[in-house]
N, C-alpha and C. Protein backbone atom coordinates (compact mmCIF):
# COMPACT_ATOMS: atom_id res chain seq x y z
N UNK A 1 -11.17 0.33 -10.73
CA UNK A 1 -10.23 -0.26 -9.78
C UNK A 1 -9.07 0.71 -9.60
N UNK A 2 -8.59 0.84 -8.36
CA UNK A 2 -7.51 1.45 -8.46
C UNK A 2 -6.07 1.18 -7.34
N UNK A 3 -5.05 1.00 -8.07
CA UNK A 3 -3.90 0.29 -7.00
C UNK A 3 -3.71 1.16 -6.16
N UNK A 4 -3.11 1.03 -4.88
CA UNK A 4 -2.57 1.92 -3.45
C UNK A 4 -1.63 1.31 -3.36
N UNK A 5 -0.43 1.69 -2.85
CA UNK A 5 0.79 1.53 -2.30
C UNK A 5 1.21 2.00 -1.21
N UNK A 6 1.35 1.27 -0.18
CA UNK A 6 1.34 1.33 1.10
C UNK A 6 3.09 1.32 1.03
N UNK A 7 3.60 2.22 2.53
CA UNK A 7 4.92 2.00 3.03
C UNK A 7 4.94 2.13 4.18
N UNK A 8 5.83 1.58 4.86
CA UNK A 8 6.24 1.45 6.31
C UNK A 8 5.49 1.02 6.97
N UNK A 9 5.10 -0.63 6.13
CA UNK A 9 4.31 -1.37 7.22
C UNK A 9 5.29 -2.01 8.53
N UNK A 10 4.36 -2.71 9.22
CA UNK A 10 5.24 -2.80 10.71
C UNK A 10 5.90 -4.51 9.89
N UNK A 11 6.65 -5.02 10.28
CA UNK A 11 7.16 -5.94 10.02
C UNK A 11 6.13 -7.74 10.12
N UNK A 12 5.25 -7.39 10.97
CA UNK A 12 4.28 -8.56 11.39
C UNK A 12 3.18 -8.73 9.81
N UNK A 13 3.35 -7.97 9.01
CA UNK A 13 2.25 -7.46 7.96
C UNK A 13 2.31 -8.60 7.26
N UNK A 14 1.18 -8.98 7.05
CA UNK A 14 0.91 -10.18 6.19
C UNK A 14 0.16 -9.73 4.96
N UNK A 15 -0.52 -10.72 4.31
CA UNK A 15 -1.28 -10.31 3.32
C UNK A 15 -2.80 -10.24 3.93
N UNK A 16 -2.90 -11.09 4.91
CA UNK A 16 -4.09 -11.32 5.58
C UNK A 16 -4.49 -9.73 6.47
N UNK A 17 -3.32 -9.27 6.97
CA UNK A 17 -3.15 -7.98 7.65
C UNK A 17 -3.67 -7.11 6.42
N UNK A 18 -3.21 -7.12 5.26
CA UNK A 18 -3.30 -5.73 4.36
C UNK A 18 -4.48 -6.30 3.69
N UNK A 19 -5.53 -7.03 3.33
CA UNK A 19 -6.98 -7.39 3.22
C UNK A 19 -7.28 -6.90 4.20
N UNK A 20 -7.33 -7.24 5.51
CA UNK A 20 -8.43 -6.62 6.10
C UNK A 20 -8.11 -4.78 7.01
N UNK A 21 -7.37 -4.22 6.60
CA UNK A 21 -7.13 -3.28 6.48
C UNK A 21 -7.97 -2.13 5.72
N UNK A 22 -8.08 -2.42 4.56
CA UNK A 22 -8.59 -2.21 3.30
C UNK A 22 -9.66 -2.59 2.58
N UNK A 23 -10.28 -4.13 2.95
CA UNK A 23 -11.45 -4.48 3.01
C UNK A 23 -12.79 -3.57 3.46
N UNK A 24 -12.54 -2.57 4.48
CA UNK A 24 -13.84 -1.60 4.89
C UNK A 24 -14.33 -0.50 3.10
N UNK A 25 -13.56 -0.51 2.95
CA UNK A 25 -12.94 0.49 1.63
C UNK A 25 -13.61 0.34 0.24
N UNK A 26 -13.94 -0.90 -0.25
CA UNK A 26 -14.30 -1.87 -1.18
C UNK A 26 -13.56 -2.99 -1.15
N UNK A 27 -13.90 -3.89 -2.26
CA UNK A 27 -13.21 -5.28 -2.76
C UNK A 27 -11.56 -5.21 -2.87
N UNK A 28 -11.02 -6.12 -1.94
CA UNK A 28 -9.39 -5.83 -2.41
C UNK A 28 -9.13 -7.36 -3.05
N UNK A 29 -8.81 -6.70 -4.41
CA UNK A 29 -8.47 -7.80 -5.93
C UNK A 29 -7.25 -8.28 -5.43
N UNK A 30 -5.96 -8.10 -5.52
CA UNK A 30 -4.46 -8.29 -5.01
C UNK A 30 -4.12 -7.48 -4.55
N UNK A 31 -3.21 -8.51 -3.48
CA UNK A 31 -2.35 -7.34 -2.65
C UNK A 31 -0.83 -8.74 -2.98
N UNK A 32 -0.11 -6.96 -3.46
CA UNK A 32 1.36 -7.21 -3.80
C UNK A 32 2.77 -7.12 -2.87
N UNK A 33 2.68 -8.19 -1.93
CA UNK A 33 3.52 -7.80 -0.50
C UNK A 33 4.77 -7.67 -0.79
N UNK A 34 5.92 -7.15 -0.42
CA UNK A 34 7.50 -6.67 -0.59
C UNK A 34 7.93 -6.63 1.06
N UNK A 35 8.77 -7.80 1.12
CA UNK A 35 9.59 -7.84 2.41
C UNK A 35 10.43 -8.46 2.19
N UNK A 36 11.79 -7.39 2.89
CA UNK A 36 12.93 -8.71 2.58
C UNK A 36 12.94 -9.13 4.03
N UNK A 37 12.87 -10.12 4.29
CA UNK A 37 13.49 -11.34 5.83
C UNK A 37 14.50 -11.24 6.34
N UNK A 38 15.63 -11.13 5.05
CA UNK A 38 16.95 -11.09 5.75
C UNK A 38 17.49 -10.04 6.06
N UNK A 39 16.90 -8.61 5.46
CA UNK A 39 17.44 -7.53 6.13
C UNK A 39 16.31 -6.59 6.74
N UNK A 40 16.40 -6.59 7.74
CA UNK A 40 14.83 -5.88 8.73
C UNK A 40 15.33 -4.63 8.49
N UNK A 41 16.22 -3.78 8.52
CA UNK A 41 15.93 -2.14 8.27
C UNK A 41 15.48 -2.06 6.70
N UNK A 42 14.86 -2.85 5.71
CA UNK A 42 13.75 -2.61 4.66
C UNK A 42 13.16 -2.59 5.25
N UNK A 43 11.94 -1.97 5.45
CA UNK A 43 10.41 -1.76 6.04
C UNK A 43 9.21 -2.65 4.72
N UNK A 44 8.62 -3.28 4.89
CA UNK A 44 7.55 -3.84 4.09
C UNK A 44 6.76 -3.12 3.17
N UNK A 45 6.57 -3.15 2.26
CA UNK A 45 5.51 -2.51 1.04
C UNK A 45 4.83 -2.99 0.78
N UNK A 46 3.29 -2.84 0.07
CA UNK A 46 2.82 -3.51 -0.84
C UNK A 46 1.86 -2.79 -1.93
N UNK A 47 1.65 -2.89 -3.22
CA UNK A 47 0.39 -2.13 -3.69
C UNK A 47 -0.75 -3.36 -3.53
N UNK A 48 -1.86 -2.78 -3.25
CA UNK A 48 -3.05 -2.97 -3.51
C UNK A 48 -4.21 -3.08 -4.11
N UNK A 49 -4.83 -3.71 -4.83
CA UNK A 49 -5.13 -3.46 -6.02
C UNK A 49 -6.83 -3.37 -5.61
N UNK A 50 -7.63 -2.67 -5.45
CA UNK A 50 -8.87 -1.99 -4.70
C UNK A 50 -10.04 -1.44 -5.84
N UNK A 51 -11.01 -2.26 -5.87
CA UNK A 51 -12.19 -2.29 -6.57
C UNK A 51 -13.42 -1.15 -5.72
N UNK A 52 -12.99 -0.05 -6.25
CA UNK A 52 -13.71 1.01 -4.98
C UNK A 52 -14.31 2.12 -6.08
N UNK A 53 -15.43 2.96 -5.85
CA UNK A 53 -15.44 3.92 -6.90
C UNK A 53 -14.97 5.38 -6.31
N UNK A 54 -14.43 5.33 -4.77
CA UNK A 54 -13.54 6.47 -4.75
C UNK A 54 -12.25 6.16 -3.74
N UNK A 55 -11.07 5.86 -4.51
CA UNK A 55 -10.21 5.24 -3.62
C UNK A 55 -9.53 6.16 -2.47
N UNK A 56 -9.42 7.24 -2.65
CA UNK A 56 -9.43 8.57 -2.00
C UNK A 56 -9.60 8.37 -0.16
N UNK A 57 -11.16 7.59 -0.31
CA UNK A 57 -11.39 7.30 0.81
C UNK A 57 -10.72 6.29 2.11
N UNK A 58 -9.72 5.67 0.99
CA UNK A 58 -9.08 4.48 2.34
C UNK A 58 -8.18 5.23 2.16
N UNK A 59 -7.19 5.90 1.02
CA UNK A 59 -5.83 6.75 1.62
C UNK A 59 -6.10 7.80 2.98
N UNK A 60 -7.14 8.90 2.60
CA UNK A 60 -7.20 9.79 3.86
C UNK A 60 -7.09 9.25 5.16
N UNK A 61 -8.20 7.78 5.27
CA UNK A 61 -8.72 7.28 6.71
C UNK A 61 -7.19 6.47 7.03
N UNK A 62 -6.57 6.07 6.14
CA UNK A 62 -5.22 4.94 6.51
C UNK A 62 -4.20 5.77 6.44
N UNK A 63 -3.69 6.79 5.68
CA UNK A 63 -2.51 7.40 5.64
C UNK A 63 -2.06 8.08 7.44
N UNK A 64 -1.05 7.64 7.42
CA UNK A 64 -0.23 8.06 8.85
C UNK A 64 -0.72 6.92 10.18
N UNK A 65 -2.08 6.24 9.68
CA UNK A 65 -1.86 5.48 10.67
C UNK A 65 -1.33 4.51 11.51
N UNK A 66 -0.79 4.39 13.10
CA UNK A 66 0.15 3.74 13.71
C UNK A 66 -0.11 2.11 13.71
N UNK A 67 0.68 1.28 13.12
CA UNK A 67 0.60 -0.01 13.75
C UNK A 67 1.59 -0.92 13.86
N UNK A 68 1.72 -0.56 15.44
CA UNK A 68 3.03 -1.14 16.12
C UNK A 68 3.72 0.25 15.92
N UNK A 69 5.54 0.26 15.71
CA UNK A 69 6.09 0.92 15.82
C UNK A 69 5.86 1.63 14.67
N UNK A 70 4.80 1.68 13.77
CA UNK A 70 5.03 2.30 12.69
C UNK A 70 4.47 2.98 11.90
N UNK A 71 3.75 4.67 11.33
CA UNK A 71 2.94 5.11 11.01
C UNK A 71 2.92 4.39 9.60
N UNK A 72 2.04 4.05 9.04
CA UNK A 72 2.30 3.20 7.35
C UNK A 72 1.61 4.83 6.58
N UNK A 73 2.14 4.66 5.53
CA UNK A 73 1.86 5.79 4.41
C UNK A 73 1.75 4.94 3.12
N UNK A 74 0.28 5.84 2.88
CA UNK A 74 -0.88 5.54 1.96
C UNK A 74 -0.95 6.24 1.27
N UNK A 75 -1.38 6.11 -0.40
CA UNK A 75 -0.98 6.48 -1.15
C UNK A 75 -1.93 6.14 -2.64
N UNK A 76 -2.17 6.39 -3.40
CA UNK A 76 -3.15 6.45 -4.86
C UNK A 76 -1.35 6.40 -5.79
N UNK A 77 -1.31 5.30 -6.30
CA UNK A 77 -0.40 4.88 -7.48
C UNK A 77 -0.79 5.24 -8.58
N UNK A 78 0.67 6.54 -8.77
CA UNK A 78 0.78 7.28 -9.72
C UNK A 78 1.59 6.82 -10.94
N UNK A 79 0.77 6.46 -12.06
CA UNK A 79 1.61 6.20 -13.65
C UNK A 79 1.92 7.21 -14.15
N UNK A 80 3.36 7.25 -14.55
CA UNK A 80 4.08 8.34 -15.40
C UNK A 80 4.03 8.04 -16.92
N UNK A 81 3.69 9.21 -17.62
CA UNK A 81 3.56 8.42 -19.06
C UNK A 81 4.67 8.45 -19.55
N UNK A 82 5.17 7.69 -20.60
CA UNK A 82 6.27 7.38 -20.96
C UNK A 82 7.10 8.76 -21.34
N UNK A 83 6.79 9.46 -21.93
CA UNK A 83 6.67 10.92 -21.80
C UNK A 83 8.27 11.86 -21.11
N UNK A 84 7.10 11.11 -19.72
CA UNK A 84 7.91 11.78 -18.59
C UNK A 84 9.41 11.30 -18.37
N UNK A 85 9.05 10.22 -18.63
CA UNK A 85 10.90 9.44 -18.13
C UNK A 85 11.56 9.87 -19.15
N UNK A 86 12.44 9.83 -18.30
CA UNK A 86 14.18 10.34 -19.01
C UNK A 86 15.12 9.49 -19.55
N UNK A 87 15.55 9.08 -20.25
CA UNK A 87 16.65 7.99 -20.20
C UNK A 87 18.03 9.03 -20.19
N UNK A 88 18.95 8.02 -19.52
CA UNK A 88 20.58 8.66 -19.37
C UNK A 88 21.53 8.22 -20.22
């Protein structure tokens, strides 16, 4: 399985919108929607959580594509190992 994180969906984006988006792709397990209502210059997010054995394939075909005013950018969700972070 592997999560995707989508940005700059168009504002109409539902969950029903980001299933069948992603549905051509393999099985989509959850989709994790992020919109705030009350302030529209946030643009919508969500990760995706995609039962696929090469997820590769829905970022290339979805990344940059337009819907509505808005190219959305696609993406393979990257874990940092603890490692990496810094504390201040």
């Amino acid at each position: 399985m592997a999560t995707i994180f989508i940005s700059s969906l168009p504002f109409r984006a539902d969950e029903a919108f980001i299933r069948n988006l992603f549905s051509p792709y393999g099985r989509v397990v959850s989709v994790d929607l992020h919109a705030d209502w009350v302030n529209p210059t946030h643009e919508p997010y969500a990760y995706v959580d995609l039962e696929t054995s090469d997820p590769k394939l829905a970022v290339d075909a979805l990344d940059g594509q337009k819907f509505g005013q808005n190219h959305i950018r696609v993406h393979e969700r990257v874990i940092l190992p603890t490692s990496a972070v810094k504390t201040v």
